[in-house]
N, C-alpha and C. Protein backbone atom coordinates (compact mmCIF):
# COMPACT_ATOMS: atom_id res chain seq x y z
N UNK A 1 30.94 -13.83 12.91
CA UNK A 1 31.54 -13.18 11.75
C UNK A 1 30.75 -11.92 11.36
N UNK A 2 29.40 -12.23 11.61
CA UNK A 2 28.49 -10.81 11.05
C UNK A 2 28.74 -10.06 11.78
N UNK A 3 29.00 -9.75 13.20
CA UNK A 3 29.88 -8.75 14.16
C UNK A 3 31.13 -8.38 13.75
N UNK A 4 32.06 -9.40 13.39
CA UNK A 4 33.11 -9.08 13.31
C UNK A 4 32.88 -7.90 11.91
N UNK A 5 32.52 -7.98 11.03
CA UNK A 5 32.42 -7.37 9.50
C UNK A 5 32.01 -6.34 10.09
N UNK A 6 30.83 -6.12 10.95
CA UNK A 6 29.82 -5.22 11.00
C UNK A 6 30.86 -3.84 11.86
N UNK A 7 32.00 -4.72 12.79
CA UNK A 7 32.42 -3.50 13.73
C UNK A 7 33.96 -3.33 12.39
N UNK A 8 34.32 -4.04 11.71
CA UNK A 8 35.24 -3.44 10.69
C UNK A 8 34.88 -2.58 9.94
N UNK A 9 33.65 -2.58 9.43
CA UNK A 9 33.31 -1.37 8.81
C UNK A 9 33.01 -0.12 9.51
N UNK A 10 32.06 -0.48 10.90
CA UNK A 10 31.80 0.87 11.32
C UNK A 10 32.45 1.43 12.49
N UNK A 11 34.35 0.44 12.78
CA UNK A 11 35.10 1.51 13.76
C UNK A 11 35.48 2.59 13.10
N UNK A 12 35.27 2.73 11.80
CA UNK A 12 35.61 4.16 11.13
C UNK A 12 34.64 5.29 11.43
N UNK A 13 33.21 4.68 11.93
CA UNK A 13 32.48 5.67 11.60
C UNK A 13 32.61 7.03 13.17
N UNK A 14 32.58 8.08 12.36
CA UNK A 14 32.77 9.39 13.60
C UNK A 14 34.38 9.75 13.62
N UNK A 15 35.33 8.96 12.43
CA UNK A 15 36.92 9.20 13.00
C UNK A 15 36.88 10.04 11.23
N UNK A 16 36.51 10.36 10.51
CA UNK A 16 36.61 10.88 9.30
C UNK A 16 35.12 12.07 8.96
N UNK A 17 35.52 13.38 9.28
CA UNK A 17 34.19 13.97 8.83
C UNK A 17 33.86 14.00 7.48
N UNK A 18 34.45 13.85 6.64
CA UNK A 18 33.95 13.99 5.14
C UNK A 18 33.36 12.74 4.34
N UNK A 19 34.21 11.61 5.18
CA UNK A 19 32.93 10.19 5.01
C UNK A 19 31.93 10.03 5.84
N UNK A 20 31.99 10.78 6.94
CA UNK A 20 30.92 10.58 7.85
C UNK A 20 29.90 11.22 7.10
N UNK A 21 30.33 12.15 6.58
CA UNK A 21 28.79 12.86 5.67
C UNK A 21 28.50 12.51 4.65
N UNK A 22 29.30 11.77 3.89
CA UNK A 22 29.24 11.24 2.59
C UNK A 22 28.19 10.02 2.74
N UNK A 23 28.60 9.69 4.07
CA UNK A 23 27.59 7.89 4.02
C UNK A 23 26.17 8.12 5.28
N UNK A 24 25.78 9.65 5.45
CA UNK A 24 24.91 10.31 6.28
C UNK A 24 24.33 10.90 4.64
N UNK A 25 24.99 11.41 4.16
CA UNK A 25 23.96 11.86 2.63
C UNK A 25 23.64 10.78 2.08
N UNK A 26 24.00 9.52 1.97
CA UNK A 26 23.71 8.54 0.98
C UNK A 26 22.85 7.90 1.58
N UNK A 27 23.23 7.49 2.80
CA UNK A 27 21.95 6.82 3.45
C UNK A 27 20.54 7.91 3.87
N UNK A 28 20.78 9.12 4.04
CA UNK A 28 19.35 9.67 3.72
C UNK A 28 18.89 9.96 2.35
N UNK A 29 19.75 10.39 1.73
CA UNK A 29 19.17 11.31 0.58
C UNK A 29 19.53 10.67 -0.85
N UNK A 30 19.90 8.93 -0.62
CA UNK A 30 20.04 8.98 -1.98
C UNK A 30 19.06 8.33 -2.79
N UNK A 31 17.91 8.42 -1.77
CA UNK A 31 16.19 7.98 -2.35
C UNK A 31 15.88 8.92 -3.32
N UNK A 32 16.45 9.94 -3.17
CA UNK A 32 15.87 11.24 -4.83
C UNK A 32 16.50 10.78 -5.58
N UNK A 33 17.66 10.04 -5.60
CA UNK A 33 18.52 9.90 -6.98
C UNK A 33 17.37 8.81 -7.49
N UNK A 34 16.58 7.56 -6.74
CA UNK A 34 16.02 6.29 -7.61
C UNK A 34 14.86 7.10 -8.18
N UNK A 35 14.00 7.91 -7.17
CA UNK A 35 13.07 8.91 -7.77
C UNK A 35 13.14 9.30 -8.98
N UNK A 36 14.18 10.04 -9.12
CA UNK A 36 14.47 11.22 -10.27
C UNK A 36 14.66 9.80 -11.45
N UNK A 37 15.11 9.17 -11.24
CA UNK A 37 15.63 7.63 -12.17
C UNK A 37 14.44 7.23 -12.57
N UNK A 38 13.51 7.05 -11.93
CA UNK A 38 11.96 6.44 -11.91
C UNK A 38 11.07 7.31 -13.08
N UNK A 39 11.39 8.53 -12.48
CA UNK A 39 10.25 9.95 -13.13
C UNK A 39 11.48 9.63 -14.76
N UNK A 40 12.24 9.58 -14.74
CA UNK A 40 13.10 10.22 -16.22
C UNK A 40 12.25 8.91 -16.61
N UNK A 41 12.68 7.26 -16.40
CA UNK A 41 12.21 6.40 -17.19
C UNK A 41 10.97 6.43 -17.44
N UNK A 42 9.93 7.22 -17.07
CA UNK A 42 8.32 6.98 -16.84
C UNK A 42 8.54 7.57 -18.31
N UNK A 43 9.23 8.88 -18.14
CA UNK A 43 9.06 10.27 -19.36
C UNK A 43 9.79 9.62 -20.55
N UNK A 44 10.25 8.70 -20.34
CA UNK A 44 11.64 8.31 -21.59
C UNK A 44 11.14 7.89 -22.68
N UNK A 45 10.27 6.55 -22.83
CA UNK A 45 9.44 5.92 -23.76
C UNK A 45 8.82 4.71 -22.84
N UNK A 46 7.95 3.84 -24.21
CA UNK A 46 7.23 3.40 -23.52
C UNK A 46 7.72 2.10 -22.94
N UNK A 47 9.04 1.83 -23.69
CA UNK A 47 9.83 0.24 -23.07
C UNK A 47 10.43 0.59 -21.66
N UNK A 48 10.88 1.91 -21.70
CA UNK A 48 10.82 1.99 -20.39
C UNK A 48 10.15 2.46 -19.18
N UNK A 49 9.02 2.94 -19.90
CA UNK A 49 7.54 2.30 -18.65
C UNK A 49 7.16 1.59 -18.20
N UNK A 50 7.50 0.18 -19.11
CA UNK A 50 7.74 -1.10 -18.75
C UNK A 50 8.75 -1.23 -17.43
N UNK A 51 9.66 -0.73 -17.65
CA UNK A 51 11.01 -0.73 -16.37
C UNK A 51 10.24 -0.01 -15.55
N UNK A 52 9.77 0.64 -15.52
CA UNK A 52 9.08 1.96 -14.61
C UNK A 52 8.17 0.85 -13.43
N UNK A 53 7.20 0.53 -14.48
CA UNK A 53 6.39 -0.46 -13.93
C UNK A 53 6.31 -1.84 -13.24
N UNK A 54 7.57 -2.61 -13.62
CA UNK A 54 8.37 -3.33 -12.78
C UNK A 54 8.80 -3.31 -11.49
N UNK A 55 9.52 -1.85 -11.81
CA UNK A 55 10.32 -1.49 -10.48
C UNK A 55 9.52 -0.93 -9.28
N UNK A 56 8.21 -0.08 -10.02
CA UNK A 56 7.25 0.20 -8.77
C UNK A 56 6.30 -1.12 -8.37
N UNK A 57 5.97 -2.24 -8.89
CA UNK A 57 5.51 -3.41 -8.30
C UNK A 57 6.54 -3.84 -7.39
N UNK A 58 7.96 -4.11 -7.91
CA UNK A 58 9.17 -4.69 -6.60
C UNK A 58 8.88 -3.84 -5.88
N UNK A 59 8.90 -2.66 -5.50
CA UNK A 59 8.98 -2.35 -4.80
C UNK A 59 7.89 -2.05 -3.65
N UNK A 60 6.67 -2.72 -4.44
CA UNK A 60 5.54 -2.68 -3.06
C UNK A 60 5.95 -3.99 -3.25
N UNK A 61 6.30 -5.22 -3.54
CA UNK A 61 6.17 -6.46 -2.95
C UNK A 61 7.01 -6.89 -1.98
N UNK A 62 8.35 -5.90 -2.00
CA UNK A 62 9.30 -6.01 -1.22
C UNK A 62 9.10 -5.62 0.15
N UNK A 63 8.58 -4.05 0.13
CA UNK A 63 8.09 -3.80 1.54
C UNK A 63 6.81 -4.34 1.90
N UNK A 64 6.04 -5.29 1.66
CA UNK A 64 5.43 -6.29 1.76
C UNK A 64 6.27 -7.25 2.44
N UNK A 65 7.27 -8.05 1.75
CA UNK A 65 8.02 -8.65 2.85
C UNK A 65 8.51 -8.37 3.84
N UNK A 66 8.56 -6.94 3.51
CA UNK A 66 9.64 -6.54 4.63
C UNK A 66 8.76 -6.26 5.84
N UNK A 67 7.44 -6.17 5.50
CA UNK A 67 6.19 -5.97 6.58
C UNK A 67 5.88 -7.29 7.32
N UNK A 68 6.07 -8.56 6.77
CA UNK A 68 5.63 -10.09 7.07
C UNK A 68 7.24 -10.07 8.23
N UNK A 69 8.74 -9.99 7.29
CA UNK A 69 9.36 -10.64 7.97
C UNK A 69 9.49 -9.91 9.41
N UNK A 70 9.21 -8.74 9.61
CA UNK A 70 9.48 -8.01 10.61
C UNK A 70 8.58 -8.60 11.65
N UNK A 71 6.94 -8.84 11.49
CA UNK A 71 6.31 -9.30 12.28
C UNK A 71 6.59 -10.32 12.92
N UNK A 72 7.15 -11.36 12.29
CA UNK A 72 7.62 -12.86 12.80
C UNK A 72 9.00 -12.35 13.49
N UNK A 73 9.73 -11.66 12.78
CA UNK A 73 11.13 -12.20 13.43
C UNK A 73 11.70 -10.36 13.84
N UNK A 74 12.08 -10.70 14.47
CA UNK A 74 12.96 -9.51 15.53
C UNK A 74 14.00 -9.86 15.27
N UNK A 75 15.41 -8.94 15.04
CA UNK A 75 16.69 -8.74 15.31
C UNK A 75 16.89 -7.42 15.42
N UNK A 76 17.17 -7.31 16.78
CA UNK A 76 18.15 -6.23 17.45
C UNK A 76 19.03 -5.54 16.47
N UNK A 77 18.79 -4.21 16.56
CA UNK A 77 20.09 -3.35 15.43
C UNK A 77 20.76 -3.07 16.34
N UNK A 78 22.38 -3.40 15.75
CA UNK A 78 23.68 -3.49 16.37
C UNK A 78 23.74 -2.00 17.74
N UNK A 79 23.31 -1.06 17.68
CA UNK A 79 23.62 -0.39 18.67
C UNK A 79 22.86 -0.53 19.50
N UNK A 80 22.15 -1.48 19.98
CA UNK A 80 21.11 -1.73 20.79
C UNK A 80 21.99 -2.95 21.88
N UNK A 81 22.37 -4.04 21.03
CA UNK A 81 23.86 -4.64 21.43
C UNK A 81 24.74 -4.54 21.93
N UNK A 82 25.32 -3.48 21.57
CA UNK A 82 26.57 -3.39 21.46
C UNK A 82 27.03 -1.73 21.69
N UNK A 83 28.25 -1.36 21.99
CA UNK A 83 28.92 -0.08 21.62
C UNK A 83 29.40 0.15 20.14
N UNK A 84 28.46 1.06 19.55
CA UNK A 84 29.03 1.50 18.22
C UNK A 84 28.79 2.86 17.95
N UNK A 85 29.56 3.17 16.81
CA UNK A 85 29.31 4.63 16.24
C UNK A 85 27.67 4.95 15.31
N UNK A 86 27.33 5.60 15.85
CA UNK A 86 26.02 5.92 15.48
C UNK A 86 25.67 7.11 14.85
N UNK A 87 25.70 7.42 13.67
CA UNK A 87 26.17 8.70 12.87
C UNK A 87 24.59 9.54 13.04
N UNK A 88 23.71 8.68 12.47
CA UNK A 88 22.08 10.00 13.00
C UNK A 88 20.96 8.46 13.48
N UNK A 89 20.51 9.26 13.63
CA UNK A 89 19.02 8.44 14.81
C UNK A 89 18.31 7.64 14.10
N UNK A 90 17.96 6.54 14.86
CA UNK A 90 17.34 5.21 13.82
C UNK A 90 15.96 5.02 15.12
N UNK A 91 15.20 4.26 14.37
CA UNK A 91 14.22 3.38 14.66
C UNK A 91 14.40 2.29 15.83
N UNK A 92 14.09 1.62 16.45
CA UNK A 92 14.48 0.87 17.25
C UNK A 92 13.86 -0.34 17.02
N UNK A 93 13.26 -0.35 15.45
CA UNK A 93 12.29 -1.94 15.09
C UNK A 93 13.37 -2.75 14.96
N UNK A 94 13.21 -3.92 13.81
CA UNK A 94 13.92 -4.80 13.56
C UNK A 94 15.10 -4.37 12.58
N UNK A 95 16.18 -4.93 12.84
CA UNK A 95 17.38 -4.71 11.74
C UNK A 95 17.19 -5.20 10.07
N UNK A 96 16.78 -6.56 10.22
CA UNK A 96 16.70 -7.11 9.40
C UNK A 96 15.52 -7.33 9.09
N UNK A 97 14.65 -6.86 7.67
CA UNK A 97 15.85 -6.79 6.27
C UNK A 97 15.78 -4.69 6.54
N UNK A 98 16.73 -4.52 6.10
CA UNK A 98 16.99 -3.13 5.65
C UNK A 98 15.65 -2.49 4.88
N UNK A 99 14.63 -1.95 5.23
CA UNK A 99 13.93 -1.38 4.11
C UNK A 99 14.66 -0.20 3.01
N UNK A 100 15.88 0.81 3.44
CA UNK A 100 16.85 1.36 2.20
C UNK A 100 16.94 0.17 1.43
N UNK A 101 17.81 -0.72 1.51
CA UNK A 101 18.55 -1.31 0.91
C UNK A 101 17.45 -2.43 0.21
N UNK A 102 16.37 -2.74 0.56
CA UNK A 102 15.17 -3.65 -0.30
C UNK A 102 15.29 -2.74 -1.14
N UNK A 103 14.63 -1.30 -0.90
CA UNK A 103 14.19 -0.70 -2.07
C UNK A 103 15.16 -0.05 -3.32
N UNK A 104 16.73 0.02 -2.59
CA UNK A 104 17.62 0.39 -4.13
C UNK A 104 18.25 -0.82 -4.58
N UNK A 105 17.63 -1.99 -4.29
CA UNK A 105 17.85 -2.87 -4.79
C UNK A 105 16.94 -3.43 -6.02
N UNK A 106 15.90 -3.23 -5.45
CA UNK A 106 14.25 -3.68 -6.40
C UNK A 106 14.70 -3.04 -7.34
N UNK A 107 14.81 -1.61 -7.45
CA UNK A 107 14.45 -0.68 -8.44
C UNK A 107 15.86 -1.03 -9.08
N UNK A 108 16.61 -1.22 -8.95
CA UNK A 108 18.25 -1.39 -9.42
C UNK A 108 18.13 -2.73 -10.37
N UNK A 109 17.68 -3.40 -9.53
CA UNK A 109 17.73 -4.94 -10.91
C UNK A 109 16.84 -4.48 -11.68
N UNK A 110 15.51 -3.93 -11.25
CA UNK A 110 14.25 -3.93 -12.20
C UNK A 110 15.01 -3.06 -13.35
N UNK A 111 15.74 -2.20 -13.45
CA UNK A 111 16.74 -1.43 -14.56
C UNK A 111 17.55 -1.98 -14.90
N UNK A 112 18.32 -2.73 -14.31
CA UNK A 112 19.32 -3.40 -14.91
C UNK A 112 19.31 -4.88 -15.67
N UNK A 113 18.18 -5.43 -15.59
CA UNK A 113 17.66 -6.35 -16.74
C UNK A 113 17.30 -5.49 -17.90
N UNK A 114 16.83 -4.36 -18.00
CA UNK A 114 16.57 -3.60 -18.93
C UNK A 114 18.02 -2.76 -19.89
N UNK A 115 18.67 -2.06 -19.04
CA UNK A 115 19.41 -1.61 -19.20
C UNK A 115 20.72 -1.44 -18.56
N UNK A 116 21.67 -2.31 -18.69
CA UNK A 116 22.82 -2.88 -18.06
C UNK A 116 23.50 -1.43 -17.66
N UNK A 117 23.70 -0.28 -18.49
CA UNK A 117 24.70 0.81 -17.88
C UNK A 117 23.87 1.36 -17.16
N UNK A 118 22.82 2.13 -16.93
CA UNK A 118 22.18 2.63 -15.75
C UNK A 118 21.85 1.47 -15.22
N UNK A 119 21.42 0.81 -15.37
CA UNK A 119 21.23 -0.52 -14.09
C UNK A 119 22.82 -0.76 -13.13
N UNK A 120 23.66 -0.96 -14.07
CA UNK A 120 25.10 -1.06 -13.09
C UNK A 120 25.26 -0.17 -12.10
N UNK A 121 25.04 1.09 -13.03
CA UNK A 121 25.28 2.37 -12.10
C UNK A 121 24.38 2.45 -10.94
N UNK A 122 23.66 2.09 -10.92
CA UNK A 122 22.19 1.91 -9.69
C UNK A 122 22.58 0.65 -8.95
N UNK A 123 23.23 -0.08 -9.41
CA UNK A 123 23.76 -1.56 -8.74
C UNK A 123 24.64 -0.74 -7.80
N UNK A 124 25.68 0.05 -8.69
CA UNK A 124 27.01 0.55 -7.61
C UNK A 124 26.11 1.49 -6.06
N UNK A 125 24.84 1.95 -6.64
CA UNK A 125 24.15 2.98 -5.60
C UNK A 125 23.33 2.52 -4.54
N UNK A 126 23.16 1.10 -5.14
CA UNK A 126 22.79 0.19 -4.17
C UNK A 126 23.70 -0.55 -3.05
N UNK A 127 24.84 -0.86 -3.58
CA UNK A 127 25.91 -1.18 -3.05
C UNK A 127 25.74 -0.12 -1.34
N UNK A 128 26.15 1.18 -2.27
CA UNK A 128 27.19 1.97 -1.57
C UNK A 128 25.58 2.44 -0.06
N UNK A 129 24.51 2.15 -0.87
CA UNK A 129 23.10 2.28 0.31
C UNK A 129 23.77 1.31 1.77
N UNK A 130 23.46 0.47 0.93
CA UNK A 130 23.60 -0.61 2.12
C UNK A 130 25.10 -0.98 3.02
N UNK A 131 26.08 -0.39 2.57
CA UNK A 131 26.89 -0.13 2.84
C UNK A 131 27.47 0.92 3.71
N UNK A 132 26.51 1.77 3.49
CA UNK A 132 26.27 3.44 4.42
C UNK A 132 25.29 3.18 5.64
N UNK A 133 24.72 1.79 5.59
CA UNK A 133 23.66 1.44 6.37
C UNK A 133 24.22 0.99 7.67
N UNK A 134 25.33 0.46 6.82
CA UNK A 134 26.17 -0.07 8.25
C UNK A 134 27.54 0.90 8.83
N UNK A 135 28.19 2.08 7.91
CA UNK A 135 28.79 2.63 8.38
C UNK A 135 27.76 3.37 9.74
N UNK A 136 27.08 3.78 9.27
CA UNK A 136 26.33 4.81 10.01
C UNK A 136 25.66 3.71 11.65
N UNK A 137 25.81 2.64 11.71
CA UNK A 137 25.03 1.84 12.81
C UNK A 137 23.84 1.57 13.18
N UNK A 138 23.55 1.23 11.87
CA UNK A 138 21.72 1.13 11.84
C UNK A 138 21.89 -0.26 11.38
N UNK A 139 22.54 -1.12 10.98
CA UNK A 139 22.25 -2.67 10.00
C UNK A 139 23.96 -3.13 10.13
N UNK A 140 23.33 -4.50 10.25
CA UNK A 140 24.45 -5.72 10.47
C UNK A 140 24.59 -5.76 8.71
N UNK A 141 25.90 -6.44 8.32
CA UNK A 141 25.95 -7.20 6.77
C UNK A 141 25.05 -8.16 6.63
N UNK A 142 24.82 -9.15 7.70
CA UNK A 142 23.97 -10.04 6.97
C UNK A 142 22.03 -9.71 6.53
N UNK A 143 21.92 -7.81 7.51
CA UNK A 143 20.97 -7.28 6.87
C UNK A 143 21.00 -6.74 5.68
N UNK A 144 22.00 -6.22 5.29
CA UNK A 144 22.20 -5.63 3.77
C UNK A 144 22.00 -6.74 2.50
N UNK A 145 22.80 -8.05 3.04
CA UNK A 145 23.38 -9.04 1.96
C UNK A 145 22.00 -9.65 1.65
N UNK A 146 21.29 -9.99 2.47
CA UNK A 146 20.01 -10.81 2.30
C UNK A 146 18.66 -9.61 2.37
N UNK A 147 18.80 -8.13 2.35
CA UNK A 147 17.95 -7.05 1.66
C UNK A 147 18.13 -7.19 -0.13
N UNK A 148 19.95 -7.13 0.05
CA UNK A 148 19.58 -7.43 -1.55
C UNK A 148 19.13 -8.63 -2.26
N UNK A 149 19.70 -9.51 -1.57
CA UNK A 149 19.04 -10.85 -2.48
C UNK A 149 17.80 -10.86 -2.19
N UNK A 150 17.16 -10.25 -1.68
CA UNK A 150 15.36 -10.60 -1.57
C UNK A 150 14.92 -9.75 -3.14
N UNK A 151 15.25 -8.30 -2.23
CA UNK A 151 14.99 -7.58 -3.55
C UNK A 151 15.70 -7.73 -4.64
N UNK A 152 16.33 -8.61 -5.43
CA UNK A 152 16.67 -8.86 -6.64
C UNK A 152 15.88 -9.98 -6.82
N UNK A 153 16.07 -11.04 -6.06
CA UNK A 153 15.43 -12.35 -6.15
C UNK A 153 13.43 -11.89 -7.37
N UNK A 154 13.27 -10.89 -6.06
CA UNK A 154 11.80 -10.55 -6.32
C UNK A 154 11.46 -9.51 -7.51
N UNK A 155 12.53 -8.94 -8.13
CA UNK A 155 12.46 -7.95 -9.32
C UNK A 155 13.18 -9.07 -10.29
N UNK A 156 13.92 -10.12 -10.35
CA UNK A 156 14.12 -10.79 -11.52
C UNK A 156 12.41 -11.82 -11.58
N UNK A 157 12.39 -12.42 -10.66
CA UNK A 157 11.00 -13.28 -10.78
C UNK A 157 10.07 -12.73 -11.21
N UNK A 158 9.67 -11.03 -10.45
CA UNK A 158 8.71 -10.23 -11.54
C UNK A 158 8.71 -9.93 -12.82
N UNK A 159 10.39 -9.96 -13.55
CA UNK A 159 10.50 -9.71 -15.14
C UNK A 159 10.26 -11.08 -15.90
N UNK A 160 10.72 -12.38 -14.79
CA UNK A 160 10.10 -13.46 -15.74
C UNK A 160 8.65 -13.56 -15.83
N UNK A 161 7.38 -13.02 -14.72
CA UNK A 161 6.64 -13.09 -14.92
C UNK A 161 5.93 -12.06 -16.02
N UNK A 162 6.58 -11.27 -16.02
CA UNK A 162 6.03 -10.07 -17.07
C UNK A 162 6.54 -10.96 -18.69
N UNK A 163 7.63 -11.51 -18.87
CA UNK A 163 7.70 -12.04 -20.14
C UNK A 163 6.98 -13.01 -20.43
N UNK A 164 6.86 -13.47 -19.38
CA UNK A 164 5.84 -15.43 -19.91
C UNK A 164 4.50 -14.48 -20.00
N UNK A 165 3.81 -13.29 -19.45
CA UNK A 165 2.60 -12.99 -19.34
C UNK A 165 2.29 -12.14 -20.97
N UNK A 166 3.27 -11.53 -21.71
CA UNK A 166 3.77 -11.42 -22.83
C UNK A 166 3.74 -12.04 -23.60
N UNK A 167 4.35 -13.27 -23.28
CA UNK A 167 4.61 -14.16 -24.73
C UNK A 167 3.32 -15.36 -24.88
N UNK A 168 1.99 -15.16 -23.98
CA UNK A 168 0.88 -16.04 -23.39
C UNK A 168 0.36 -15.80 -24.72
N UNK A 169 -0.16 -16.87 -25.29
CA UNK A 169 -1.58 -16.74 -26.34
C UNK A 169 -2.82 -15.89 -26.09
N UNK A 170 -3.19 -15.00 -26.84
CA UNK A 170 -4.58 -14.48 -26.97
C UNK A 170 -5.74 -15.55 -27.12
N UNK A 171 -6.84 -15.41 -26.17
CA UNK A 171 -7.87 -16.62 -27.06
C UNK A 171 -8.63 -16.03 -27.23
């Protein structure tokens, strides 16, 4: 089934030039949009330095995992497999987990426990990451689906730990 999904999404890719570039800009360049998101919340106030600070811990703990799971486990990215459309040049490590898609994920929940309308909106940018991951022939779905649940998993567990570490007695 993860083949089957993986070649439904990306027999489109190379038959449309204006999505081909649309999901070639998103999957390179839409790391300035979490940036610029990051730098505004740092500058915003100080509750959301808090978000600031969240989201840059997920996001070293994530590529942390993403450093462990790679060592143990290998999976082949689909054009290595298989015949597919291959929109720009990839790596030849492991597929799984997506390091894009860990990281606009981390930073996406770590905002969106905070702040549900830019957090959504960063949810939809996360989406459309990991989603461009596979138009383009770099990542299977079941690398995207389980990039994000790591990185959410690991930016909600970090906000419960930041509240219990909060609400702890002084002695």
């Amino acid at each position: 089934m993860n083949n089957n999904v993986f070649r439904l999404i990306n027999q489109f890719s190379g038959r449309c030039s204006p999505m081909d570039f649309l999901m070639i800009l998103i999957s390179n360049r839409i790391r300035y949009v979490y940036i610029f998101v990051l730098i505004f919340l740092w500058f915003r106030n100080d509750s959301y330095k808090k978000v600031f600070s969240i989201a840059v811990k997920s996001m070293g703990i994530v590529l942390i995992i993403n450093t462990l799971i790679k060592l143990f486990h290998f999976k082949p990215r689909p054009f290595l497999n298989h015949r597919v459309g291959i929109l720009i040049p990839s790596k030849m490590d492991s597929s799984f987990p997506s390091k894009h898609t860990l990281l606009a994920f981390a930073i996406s929940t770590s905002i969106f426990l905070y702040d549900r309308v830019l957090g959504s909106i960063m949810w939809i940018l996360s989406i459309l990451t990991g989603f461009s991951r596979i138009w383009v022939g770099h990542h299977y779905p079941s690398d995207i689906i389980g990039s994000a649940f790591i990185a959410t998993m690991t930016s909600i567990i970090l906000d419960k730990i930041s509240q219990n570490v909060q609400k702890a007695p002084i002695i």
